[in-house]
N, C-alpha and C. Protein backbone atom coordinates (compact mmCIF):
# COMPACT_ATOMS: atom_id res chain seq x y z
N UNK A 1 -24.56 -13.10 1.36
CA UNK A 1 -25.23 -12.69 2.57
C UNK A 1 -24.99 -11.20 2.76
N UNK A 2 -25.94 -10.80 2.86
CA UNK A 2 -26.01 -9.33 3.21
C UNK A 2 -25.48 -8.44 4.34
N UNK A 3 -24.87 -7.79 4.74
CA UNK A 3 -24.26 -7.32 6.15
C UNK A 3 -24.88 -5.50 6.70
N UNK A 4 -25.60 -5.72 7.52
CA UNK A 4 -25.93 -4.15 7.74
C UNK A 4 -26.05 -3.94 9.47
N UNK A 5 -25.31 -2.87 9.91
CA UNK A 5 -25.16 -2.35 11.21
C UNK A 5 -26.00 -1.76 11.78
N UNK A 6 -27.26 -1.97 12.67
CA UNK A 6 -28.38 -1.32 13.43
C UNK A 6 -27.76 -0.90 14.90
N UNK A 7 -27.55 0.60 15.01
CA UNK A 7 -26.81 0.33 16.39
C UNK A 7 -26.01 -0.40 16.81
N UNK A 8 -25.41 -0.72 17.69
CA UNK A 8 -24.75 -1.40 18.50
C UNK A 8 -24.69 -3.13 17.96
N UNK A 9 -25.43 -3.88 16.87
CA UNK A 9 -25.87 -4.92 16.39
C UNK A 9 -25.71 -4.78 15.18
N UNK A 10 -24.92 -6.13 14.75
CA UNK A 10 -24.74 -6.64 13.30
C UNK A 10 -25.34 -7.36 12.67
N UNK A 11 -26.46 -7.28 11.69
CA UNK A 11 -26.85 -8.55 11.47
C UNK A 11 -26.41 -8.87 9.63
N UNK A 12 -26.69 -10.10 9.05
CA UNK A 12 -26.77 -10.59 8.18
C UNK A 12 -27.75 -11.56 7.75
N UNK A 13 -28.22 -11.53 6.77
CA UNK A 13 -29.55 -11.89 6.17
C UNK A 13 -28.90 -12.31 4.93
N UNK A 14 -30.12 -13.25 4.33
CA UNK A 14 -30.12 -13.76 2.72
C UNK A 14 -31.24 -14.79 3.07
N UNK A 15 -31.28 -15.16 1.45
CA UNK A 15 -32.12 -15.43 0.77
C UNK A 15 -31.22 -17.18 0.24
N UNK A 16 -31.91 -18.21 0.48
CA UNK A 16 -31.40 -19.08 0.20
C UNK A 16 -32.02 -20.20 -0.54
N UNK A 17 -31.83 -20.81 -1.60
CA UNK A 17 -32.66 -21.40 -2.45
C UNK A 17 -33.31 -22.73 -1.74
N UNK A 18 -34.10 -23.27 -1.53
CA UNK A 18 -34.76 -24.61 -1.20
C UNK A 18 -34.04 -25.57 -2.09
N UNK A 19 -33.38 -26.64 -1.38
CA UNK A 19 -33.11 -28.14 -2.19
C UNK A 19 -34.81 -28.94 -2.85
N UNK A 20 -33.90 -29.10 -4.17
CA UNK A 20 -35.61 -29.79 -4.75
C UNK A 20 -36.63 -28.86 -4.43
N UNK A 21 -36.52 -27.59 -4.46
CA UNK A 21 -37.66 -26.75 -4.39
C UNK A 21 -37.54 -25.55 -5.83
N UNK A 22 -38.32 -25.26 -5.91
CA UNK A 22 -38.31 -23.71 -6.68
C UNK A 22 -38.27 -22.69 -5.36
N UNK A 23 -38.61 -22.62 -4.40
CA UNK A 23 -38.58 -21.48 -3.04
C UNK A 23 -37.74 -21.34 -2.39
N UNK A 24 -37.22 -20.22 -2.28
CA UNK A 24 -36.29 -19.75 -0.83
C UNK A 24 -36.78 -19.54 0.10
N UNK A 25 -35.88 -19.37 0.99
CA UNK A 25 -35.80 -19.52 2.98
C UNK A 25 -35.19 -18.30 2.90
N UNK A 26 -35.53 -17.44 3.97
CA UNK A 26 -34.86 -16.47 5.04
C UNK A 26 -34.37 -16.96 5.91
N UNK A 27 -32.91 -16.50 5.92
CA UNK A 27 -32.15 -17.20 6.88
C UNK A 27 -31.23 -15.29 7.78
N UNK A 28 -31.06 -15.38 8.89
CA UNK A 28 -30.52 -14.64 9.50
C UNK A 28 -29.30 -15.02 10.52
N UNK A 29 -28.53 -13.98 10.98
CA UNK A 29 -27.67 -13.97 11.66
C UNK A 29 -27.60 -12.60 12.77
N UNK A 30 -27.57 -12.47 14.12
CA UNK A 30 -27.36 -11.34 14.40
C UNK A 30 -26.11 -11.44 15.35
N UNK A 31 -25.38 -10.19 15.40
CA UNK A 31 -23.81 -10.11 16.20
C UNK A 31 -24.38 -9.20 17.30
N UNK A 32 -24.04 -9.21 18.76
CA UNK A 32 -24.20 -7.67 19.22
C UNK A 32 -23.02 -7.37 20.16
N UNK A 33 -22.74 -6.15 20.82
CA UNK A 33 -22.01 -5.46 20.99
C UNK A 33 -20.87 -6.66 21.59
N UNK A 34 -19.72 -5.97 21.54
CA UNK A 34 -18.41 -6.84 22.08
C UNK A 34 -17.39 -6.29 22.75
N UNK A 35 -16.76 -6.28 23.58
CA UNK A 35 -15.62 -5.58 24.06
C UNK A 35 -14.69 -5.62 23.17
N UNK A 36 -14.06 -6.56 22.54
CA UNK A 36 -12.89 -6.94 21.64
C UNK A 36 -13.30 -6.40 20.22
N UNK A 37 -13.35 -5.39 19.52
CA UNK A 37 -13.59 -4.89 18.40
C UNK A 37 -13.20 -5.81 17.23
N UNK A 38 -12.26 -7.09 17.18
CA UNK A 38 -11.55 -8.06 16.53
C UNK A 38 -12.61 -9.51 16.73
N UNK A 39 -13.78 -8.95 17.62
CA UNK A 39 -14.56 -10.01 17.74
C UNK A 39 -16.13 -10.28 17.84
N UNK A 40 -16.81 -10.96 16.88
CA UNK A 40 -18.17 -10.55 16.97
C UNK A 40 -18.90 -11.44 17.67
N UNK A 41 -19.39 -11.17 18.68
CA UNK A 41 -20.63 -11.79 20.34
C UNK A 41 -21.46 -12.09 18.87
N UNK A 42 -21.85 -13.21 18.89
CA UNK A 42 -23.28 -14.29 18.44
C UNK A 42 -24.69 -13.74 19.26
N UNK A 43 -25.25 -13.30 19.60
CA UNK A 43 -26.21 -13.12 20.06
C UNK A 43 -27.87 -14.13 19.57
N UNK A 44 -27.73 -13.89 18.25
CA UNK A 44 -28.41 -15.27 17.57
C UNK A 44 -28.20 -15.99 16.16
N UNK A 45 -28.06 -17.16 16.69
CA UNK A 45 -27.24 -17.77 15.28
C UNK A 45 -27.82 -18.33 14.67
N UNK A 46 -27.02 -18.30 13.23
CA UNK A 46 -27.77 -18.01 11.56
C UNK A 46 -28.39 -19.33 11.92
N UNK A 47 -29.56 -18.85 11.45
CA UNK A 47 -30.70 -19.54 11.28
C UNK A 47 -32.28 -19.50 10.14
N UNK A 48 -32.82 -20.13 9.75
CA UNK A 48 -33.74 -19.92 9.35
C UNK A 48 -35.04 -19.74 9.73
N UNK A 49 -35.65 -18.57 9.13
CA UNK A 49 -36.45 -17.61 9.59
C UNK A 49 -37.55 -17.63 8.82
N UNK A 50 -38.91 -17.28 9.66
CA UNK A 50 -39.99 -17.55 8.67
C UNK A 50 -40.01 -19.08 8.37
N UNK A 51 -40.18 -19.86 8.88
CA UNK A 51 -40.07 -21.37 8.68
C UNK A 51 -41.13 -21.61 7.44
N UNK A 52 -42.27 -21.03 7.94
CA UNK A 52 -43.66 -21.68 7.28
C UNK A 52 -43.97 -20.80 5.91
N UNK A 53 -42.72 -19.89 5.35
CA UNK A 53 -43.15 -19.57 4.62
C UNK A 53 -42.30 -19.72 3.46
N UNK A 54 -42.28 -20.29 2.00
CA UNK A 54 -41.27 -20.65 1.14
C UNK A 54 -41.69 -18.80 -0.10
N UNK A 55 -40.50 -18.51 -0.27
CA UNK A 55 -40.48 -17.12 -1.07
C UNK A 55 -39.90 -17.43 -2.23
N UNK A 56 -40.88 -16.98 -3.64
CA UNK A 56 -40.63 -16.90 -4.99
C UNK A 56 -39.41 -16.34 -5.34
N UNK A 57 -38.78 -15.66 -4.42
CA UNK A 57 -37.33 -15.39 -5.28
C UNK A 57 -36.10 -14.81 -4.02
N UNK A 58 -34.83 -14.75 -4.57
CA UNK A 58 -33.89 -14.61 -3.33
C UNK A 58 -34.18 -13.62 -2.93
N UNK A 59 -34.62 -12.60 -3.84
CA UNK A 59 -34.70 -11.17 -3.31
C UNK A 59 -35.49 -11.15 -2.12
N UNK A 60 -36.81 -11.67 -2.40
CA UNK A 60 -38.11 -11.47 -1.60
C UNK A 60 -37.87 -12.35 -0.23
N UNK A 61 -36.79 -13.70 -0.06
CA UNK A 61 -36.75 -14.10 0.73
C UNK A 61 -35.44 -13.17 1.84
N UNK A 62 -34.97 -12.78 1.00
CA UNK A 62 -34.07 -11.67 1.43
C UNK A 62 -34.44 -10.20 2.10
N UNK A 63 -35.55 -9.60 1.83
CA UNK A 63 -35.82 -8.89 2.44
C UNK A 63 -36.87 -9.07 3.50
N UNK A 64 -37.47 -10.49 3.43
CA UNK A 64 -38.46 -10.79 4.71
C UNK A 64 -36.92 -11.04 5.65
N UNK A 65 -35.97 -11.52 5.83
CA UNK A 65 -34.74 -11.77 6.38
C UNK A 65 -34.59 -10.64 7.05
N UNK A 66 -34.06 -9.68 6.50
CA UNK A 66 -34.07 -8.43 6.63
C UNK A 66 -35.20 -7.75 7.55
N UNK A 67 -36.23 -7.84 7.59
CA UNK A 67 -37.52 -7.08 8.32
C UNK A 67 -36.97 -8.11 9.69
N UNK A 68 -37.23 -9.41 9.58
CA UNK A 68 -37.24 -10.14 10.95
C UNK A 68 -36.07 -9.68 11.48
N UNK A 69 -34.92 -9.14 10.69
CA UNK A 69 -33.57 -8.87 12.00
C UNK A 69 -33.91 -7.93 12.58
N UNK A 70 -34.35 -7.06 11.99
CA UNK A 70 -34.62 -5.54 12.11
C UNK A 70 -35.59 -5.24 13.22
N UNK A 71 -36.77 -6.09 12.99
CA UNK A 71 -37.59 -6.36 14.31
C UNK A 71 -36.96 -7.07 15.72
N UNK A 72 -36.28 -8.18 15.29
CA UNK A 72 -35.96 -8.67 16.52
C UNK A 72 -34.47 -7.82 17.28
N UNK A 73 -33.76 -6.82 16.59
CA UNK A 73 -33.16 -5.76 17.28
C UNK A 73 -33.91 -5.00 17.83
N UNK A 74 -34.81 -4.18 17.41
CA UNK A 74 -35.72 -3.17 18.16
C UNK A 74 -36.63 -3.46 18.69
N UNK A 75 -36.97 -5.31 19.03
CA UNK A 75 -37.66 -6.00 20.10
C UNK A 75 -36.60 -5.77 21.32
N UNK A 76 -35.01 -6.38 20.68
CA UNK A 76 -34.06 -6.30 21.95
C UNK A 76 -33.83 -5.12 22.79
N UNK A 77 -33.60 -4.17 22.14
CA UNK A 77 -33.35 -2.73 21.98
C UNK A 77 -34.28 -2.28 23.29
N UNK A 78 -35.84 -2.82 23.10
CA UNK A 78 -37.04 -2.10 23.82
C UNK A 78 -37.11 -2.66 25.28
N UNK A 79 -36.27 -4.04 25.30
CA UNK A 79 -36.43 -5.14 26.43
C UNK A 79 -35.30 -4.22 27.22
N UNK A 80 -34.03 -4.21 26.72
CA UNK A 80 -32.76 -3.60 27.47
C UNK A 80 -32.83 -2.35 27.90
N UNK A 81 -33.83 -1.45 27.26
CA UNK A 81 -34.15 -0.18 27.57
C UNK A 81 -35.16 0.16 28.85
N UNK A 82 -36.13 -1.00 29.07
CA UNK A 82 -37.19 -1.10 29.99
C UNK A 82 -37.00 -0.92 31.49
């Protein structure tokens, strides 16, 4: 699982193979800010992402993972800022 810091928000992403499938799932995780530096706030938990869509390889399911965290921070980002 992948780990990358957007601002104030942690997320983690990957790419996960389908049982009895040839296709992977995007699956995500996002952390956001915390008082306790020893502790990471859940904000939304790992889950799978892109439901309806099965991806030819980890990579590719890995970086649609990746776009959806990335969006749904700078969806949050735009709401908290408003």
């Amino acid at each position: 699982m992948a780990t990358e810091q957007i601002g104030d928000y942690e997320i983690e992403y990957s790419g996960v193979h389908v049982p009895e499938s040839d296709g992977w799932a995007a699956w995500v995780e996002i952390f956001g800010p915390s008082p306790n530096p020893m502790h990471r706030q859940p904000v939304f938990p790992s889950q799978h992402v892109a439901v309806e869509t099965s991806f030819g390889t980890e990579q590719e399911a890995e970086q649609a993972a990746r776009q959806i965290a990335v969006d749904m921070v700078e969806q949050r980002h735009r709401k908290s800022t408003a």
